[in-house]
C-alpha atoms as a PDB file:
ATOM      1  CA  UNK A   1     -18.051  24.369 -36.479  1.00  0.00           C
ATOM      2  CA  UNK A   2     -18.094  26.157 -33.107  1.00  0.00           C
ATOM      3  CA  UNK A   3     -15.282  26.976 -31.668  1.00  0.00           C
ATOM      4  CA  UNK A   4     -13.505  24.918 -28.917  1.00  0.00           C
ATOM      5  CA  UNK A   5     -14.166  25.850 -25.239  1.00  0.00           C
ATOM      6  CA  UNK A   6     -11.589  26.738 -23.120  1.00  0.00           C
ATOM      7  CA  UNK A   7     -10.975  24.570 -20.138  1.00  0.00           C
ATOM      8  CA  UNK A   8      -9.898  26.554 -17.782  1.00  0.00           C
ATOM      9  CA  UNK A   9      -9.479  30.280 -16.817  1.00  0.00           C
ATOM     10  CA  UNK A  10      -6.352  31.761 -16.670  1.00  0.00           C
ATOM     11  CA  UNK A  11      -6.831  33.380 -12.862  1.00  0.00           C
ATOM     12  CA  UNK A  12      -7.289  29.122 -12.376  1.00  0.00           C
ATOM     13  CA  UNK A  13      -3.847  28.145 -13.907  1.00  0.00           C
ATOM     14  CA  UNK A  14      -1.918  30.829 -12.729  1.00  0.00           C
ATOM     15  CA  UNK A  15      -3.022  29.926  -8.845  1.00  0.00           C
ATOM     16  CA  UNK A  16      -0.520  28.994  -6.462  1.00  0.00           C
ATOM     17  CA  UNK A  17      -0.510  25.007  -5.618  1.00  0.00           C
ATOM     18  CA  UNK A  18      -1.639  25.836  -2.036  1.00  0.00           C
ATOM     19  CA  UNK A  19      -4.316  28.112  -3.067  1.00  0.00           C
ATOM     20  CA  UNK A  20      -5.730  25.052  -5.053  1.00  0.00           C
ATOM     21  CA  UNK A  21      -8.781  23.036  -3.066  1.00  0.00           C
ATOM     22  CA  UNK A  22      -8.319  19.945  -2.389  1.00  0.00           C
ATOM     23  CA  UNK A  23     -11.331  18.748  -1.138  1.00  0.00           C
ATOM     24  CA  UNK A  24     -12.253  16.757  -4.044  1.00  0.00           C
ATOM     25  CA  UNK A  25      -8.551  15.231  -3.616  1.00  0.00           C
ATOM     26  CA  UNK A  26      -8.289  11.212  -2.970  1.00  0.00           C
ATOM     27  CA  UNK A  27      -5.874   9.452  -2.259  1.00  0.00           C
ATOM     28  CA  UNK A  28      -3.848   7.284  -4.869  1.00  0.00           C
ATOM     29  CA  UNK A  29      -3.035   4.566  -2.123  1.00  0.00           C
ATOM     30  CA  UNK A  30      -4.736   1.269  -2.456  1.00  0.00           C
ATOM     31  CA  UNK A  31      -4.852   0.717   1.437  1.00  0.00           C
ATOM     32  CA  UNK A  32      -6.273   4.079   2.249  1.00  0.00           C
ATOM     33  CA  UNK A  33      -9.528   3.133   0.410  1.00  0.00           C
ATOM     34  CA  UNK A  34      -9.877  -0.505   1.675  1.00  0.00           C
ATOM     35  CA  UNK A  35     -11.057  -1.552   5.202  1.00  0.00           C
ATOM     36  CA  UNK A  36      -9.665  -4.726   4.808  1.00  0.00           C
ATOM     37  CA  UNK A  37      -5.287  -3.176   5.221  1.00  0.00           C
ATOM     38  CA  UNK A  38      -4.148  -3.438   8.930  1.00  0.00           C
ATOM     39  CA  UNK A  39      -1.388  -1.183  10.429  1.00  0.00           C
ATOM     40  CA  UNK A  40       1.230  -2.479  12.702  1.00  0.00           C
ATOM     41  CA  UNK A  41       4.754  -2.538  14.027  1.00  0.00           C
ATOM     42  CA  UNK A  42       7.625  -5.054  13.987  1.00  0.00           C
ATOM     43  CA  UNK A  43      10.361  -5.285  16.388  1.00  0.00           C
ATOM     44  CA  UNK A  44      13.547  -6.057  15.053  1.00  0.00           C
ATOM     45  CA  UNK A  45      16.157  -7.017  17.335  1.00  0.00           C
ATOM     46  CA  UNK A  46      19.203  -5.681  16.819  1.00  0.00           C
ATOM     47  CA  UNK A  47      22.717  -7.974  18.202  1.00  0.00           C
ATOM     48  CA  UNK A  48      24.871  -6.053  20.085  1.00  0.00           C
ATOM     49  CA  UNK A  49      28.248  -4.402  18.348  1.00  0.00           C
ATOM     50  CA  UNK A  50      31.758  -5.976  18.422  1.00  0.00           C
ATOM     51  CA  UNK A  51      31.159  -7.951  21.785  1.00  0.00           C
ATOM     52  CA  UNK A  52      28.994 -10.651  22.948  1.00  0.00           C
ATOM     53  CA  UNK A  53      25.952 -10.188  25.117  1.00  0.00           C
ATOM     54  CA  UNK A  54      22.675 -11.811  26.526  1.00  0.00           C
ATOM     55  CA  UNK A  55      19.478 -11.636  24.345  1.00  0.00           C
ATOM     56  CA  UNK A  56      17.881  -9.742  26.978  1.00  0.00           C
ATOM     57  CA  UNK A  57      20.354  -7.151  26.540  1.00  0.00           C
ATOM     58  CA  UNK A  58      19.445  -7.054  22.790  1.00  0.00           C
ATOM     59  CA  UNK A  59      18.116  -3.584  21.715  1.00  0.00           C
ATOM     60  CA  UNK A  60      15.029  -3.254  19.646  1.00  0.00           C
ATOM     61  CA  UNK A  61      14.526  -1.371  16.893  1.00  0.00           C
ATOM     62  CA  UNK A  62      10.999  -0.437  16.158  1.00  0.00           C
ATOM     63  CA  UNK A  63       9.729  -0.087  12.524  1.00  0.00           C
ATOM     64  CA  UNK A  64       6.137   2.364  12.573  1.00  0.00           C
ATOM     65  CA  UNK A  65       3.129   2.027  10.441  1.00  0.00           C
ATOM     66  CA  UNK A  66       3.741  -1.118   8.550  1.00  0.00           C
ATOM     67  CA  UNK A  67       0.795  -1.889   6.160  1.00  0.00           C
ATOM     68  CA  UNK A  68      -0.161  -5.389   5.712  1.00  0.00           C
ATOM     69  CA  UNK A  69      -3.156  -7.668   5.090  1.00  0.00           C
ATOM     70  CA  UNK A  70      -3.992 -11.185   6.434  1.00  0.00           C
ATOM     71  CA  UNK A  71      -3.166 -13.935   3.851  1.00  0.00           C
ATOM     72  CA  UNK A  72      -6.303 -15.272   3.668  1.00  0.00           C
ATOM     73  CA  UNK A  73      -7.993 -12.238   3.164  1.00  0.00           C
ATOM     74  CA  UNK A  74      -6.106 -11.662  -0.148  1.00  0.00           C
ATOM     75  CA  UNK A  75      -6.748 -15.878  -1.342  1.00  0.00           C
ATOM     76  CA  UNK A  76     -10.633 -15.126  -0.505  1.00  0.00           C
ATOM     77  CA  UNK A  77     -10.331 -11.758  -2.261  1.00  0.00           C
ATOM     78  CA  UNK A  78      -8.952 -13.046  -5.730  1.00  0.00           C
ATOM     79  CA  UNK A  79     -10.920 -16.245  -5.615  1.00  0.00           C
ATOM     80  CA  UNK A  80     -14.010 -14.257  -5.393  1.00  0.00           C
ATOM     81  CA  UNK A  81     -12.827 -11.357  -8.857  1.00  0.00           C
ATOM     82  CA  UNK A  82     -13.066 -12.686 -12.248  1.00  0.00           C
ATOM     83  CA  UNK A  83      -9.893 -12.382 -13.044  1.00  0.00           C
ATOM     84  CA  UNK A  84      -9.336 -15.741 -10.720  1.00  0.00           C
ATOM     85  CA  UNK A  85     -10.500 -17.650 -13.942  1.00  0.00           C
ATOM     86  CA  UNK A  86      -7.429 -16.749 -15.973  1.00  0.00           C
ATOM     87  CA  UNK A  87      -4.693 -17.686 -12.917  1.00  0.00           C
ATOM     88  CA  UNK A  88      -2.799 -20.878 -13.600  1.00  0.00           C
ATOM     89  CA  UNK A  89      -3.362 -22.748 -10.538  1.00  0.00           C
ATOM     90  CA  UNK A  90      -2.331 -26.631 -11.802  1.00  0.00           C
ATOM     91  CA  UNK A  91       2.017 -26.761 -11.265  1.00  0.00           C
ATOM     92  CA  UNK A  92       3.571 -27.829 -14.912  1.00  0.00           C
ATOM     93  CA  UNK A  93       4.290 -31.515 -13.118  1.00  0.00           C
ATOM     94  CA  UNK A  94       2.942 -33.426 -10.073  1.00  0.00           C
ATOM     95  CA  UNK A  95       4.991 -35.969  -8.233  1.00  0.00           C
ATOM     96  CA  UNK A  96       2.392 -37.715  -7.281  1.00  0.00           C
END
């Protein structure tokens, strides 16, 4: 039998993490990759502390880069895998 080769080099395992390229790199993130994720913002208002006062006094608090995708973009998206065919869509009783 020949012997086994060696996978890597040891000037490549002993290189510093940021020495490393990372062109070849991609990211992990399911929304990255797809078109079909939206970014947005939501204002939350927040009620004024220990006294009353008018809602236009209310302050807002801002929440960044929220990720989200339209409802019937994800329906249209698992009706169309194969995996839609194992789903249990009937409910256990109707009422009608």
């Amino acid at each position: 039998l020949p012997p086994p080769e060696e996978d890597a080099s040891e000037d490549e395992v002993s290189q510093h993490p940021s020495q490393v390229s990372t062109e070849s790199v991609t990211p992990l993130l399911p929304f990255v990759a797809s078109d079909e994720w939206h970014t947005g913002h939501v204002d939350i208002p927040v009620p004024c502390a220990r006294y009353k006062c008018k809602e236009d006094d209310v302050k807002i608090f801002r929440v960044n880069d929220i990720y989200y995708r339209n409802p019937l973009d994800v329906i249209q998206s698992e009706f169309a895998d194969t995996t839609f065919y194992s789903l249990h869509l009937k409910p256990f009783k109707e009422f009608f």
